[in-house]
N, C-alpha and C. Protein backbone atom coordinates (compact mmCIF):
# COMPACT_ATOMS: atom_id res chain seq x y z
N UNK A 1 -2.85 -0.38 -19.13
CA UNK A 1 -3.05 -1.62 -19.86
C UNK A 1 -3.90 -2.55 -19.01
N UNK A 2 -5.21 -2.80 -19.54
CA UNK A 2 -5.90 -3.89 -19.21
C UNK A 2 -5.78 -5.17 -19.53
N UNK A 3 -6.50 -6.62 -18.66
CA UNK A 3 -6.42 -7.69 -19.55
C UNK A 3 -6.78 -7.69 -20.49
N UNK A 4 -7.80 -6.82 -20.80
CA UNK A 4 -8.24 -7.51 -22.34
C UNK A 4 -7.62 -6.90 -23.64
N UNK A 5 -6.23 -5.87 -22.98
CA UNK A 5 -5.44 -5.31 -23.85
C UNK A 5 -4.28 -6.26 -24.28
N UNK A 6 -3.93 -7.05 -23.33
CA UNK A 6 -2.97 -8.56 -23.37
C UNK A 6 -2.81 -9.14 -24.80
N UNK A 7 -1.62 -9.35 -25.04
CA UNK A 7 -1.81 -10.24 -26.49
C UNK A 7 -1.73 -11.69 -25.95
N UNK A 8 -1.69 -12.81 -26.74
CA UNK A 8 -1.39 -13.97 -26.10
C UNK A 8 -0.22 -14.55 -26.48
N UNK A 9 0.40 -14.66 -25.51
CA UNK A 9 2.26 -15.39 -25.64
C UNK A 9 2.75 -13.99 -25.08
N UNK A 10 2.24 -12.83 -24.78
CA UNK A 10 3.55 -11.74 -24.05
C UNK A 10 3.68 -12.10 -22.93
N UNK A 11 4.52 -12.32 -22.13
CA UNK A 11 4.58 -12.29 -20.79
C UNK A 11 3.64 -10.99 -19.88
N UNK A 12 3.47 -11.73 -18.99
CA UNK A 12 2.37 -10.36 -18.38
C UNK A 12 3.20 -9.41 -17.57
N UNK A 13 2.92 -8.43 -17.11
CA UNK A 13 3.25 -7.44 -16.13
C UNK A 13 2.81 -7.73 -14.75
N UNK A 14 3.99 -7.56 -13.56
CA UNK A 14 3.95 -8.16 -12.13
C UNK A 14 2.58 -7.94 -11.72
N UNK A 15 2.18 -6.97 -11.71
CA UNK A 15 0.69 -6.85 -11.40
C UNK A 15 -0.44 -7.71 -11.89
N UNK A 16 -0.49 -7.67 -13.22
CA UNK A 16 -1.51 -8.87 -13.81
C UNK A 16 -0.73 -10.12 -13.72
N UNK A 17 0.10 -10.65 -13.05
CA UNK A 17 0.17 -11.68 -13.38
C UNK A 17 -0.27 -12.54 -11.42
N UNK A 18 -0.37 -13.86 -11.74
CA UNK A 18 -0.45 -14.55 -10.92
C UNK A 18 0.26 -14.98 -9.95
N UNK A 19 1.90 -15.25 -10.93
CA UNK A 19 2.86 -15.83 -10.06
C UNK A 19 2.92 -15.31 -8.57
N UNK A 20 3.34 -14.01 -8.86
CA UNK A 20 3.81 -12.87 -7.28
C UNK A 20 3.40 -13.39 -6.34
N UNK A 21 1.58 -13.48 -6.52
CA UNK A 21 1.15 -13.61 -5.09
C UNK A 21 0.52 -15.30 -4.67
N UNK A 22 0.86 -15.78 -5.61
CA UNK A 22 0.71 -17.23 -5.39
C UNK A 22 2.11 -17.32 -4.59
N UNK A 23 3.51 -17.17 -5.14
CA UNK A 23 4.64 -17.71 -4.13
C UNK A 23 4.47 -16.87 -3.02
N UNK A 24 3.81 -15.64 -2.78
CA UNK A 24 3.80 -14.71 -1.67
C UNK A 24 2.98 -15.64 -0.78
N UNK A 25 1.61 -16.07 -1.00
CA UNK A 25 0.94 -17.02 -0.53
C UNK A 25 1.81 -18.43 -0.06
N UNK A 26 2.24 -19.17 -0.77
CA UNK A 26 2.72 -20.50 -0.46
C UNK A 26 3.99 -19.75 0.71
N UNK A 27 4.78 -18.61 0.18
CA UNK A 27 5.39 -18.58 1.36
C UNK A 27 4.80 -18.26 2.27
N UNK A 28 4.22 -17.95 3.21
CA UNK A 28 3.63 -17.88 4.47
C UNK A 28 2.91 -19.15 4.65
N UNK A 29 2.04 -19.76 3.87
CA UNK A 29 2.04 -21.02 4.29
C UNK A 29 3.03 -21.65 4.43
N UNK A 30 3.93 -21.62 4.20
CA UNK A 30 5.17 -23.02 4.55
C UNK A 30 5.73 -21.90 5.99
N UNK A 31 6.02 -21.07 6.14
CA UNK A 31 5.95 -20.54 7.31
C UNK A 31 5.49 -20.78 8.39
N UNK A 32 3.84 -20.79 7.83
CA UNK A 32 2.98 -21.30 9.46
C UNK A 32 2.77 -22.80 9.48
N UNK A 33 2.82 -23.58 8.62
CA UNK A 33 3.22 -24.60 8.53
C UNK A 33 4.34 -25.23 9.90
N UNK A 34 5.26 -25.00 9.48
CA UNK A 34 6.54 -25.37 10.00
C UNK A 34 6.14 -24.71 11.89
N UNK A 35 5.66 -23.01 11.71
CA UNK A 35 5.47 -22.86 12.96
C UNK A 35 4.35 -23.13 13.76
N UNK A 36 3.55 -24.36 13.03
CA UNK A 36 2.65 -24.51 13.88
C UNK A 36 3.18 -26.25 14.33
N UNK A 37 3.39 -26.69 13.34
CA UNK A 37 4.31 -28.23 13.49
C UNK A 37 5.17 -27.69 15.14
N UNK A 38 5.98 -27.27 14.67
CA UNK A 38 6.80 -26.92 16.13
C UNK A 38 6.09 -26.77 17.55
N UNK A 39 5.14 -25.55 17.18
CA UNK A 39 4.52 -25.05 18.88
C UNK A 39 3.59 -26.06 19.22
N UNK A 40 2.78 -26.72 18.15
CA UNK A 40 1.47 -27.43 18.65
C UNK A 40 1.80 -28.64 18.89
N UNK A 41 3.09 -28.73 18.78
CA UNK A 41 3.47 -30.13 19.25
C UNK A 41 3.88 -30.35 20.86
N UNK A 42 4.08 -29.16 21.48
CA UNK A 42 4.37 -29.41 22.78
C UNK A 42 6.05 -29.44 23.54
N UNK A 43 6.88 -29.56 22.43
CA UNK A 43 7.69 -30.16 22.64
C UNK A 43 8.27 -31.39 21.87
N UNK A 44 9.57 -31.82 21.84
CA UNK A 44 10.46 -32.70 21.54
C UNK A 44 9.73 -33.93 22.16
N UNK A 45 9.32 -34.28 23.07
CA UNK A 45 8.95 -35.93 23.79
C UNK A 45 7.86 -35.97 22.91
N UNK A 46 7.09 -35.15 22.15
CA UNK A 46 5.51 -35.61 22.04
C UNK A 46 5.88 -35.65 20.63
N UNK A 47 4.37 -36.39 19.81
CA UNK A 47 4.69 -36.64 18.50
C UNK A 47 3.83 -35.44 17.79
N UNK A 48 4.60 -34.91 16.55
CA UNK A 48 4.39 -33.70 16.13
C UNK A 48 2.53 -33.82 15.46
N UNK A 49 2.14 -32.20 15.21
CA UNK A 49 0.69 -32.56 14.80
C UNK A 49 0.54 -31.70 13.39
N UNK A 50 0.97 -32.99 12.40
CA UNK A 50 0.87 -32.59 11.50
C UNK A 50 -0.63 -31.97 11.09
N UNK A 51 -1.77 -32.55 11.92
CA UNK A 51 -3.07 -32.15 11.43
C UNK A 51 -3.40 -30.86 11.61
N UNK A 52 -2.36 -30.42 12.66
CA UNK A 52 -2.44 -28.74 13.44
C UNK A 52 -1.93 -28.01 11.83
N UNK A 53 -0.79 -28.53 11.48
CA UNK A 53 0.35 -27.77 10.67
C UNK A 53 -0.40 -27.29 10.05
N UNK A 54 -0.78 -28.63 8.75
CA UNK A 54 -1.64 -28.67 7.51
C UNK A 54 -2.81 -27.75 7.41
N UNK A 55 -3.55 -27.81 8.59
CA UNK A 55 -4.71 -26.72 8.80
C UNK A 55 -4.28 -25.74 8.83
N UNK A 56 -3.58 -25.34 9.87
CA UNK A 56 -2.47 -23.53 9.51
C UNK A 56 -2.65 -23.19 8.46
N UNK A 57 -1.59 -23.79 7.71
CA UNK A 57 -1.10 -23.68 6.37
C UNK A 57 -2.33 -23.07 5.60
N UNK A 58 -3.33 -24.09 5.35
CA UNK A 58 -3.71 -23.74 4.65
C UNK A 58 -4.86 -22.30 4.67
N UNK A 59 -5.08 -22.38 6.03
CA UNK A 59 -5.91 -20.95 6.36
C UNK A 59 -4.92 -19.59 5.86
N UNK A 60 -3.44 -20.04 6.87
CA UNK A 60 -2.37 -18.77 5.74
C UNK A 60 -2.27 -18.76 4.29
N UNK A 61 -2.55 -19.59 3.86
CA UNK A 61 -2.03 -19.63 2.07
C UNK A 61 -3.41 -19.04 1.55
N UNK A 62 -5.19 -19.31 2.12
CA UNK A 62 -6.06 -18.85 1.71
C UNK A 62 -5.73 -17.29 2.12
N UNK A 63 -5.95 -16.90 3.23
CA UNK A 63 -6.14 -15.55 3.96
C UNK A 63 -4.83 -14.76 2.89
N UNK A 64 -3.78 -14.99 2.60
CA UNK A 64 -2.56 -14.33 2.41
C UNK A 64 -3.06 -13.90 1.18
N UNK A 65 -3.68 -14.95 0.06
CA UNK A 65 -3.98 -14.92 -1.32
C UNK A 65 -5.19 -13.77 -1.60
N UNK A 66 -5.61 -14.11 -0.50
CA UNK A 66 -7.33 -12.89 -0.37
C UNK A 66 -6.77 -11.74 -0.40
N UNK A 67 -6.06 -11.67 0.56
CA UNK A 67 -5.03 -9.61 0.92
C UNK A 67 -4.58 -9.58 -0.46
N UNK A 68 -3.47 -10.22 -0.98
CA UNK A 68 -3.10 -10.26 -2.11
C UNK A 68 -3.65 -9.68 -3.46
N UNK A 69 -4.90 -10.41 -3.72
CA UNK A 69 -5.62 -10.17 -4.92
C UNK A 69 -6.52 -9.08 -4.36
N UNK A 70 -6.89 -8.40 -3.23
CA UNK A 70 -8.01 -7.25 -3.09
C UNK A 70 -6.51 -5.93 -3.16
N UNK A 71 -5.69 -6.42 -2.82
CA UNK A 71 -4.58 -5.18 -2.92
C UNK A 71 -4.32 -4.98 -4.10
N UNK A 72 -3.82 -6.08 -5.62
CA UNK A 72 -3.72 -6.16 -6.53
C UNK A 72 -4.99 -5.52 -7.22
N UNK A 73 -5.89 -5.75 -7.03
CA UNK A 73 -7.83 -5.36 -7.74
C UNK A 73 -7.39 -3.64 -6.79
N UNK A 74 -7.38 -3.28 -5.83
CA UNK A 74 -7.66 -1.84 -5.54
C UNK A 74 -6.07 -0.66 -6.00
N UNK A 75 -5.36 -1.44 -6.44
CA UNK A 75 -4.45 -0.45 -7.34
C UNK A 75 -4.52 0.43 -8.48
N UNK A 76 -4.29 1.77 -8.34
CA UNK A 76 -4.88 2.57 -9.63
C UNK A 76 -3.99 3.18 -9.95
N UNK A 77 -3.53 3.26 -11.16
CA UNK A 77 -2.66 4.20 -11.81
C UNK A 77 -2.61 5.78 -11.50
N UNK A 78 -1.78 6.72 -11.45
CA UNK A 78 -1.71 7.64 -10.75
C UNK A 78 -1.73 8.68 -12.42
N UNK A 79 -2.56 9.68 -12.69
CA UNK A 79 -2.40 10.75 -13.87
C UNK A 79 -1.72 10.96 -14.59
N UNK A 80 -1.29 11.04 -15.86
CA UNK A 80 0.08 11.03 -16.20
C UNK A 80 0.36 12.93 -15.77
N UNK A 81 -0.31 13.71 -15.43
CA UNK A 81 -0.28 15.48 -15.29
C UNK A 81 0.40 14.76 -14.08
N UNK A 82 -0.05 14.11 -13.44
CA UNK A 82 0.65 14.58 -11.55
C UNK A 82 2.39 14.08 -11.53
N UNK A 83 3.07 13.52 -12.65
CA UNK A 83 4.31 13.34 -12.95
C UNK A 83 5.13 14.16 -12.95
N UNK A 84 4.26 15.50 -14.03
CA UNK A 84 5.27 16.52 -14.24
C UNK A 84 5.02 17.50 -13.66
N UNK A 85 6.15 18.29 -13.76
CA UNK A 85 6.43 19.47 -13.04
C UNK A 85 7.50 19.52 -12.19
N UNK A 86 7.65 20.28 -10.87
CA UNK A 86 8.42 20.77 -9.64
C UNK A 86 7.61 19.93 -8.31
N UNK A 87 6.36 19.61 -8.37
CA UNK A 87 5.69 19.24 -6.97
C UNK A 87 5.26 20.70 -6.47
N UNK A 88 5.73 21.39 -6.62
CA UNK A 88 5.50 23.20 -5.94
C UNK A 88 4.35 23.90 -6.85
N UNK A 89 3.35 23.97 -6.78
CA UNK A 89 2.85 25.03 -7.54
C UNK A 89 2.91 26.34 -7.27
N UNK A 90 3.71 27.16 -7.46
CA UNK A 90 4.08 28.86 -7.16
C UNK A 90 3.32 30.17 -7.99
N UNK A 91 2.37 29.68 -8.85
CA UNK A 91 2.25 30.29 -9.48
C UNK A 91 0.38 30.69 -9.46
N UNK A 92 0.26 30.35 -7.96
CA UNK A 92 -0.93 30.48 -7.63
C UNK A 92 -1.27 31.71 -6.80
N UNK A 93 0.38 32.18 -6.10
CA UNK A 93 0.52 33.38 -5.31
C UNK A 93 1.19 34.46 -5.45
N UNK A 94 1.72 35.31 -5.72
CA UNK A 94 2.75 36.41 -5.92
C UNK A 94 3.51 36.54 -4.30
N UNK A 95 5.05 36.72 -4.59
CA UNK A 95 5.59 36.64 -3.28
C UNK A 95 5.29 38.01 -3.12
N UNK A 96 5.14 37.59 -1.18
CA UNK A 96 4.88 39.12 -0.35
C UNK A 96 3.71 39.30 -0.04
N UNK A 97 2.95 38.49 -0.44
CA UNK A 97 1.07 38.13 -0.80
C UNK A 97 0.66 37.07 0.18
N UNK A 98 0.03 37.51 1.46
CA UNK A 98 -0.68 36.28 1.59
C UNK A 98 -0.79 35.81 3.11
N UNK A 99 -0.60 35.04 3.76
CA UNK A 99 -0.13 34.29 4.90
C UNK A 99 1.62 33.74 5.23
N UNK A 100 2.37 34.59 5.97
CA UNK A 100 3.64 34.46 6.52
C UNK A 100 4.24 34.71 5.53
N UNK A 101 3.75 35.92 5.37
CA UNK A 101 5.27 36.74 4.37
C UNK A 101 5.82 38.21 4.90
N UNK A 102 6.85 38.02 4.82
CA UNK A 102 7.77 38.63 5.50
C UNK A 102 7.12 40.55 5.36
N UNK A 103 7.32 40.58 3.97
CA UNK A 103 7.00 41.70 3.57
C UNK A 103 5.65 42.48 4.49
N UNK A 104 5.50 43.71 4.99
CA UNK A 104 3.92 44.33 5.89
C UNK A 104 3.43 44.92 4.92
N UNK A 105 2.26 44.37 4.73
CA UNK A 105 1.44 44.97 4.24
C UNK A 105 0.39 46.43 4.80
N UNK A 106 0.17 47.28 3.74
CA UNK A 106 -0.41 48.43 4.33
C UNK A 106 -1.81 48.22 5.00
N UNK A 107 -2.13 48.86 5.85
CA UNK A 107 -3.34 48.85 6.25
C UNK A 107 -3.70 47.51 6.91
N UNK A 108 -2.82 46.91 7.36
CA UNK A 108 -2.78 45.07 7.69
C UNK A 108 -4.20 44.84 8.82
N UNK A 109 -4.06 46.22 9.78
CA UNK A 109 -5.10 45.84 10.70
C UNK A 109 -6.04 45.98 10.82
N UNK A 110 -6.85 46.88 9.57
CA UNK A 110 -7.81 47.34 9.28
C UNK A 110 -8.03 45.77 7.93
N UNK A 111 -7.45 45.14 7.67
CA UNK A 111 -7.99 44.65 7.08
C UNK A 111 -8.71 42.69 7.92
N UNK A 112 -8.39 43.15 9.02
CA UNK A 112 -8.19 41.50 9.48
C UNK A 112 -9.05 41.54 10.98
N UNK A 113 -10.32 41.41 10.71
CA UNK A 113 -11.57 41.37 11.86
C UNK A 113 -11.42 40.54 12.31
N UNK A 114 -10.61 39.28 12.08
CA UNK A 114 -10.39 38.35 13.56
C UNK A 114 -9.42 38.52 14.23
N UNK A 115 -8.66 39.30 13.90
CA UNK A 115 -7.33 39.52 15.17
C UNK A 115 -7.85 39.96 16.43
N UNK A 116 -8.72 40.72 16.56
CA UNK A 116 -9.07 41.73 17.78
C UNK A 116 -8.12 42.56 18.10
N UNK A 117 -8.89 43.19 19.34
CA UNK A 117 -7.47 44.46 20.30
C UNK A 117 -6.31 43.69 20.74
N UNK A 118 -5.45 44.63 20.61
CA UNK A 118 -4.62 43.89 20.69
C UNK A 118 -4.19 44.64 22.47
């Protein structure tokens, strides 16, 4: 489902929608916010720098929103074929056939020019 498959008034799906990574964004800004208020202040005697904070902030809330929406834009739906099944495809080999099977095959060393002398 694309946007332009959207009706108007459905609620959207986490992916198309905005909210997620806007509060994902504001949270880390109020994060570096707060931890830049704290460190760039020096200490308790000195007066805090809110101009430090505010700048943080807002470089985290831009930078966070960028990751956000290029992660959201490079997501692709996965086949609906690669769902089903076992995960095993077995039916590409016959057992006893092949590489590390138990079973000896006739004529094994005549058939295999990279082994060498042994």
């Amino acid at each position: 489902m694309t946007l332009a498959d959207q009706k108007p008034g459905e609620p959207r799906k986490t992916r198309t929608s905005v909210k997620g990574p806007l509060m994902f964004s504001a949270f880390w800004g109020v994060v570096i916010f707060f931890a830049v208020l704290i460190f760039a202040s020096g200490g308790s005697a000195r007066t805090p720098r809110f101009d430090l904070a505010f700048t943080g902030a807002g470089i985290a809330f831009i930078v966070s929103l960028v990751i956000a929406a290029m992660l959201s834009m490079s997501h692709k739906e996965n086949a609906e074929h690669l769902g089903k099944g076992s995960g095993v495809n077995l039916s590409s080999r016959k057992p006893g056939h092949g590489h590390g099977s138990a079973a000896p095959q006739s004529g094994s060393e005549t058939e295999n020019p990279d082994a060498g002398p042994r």
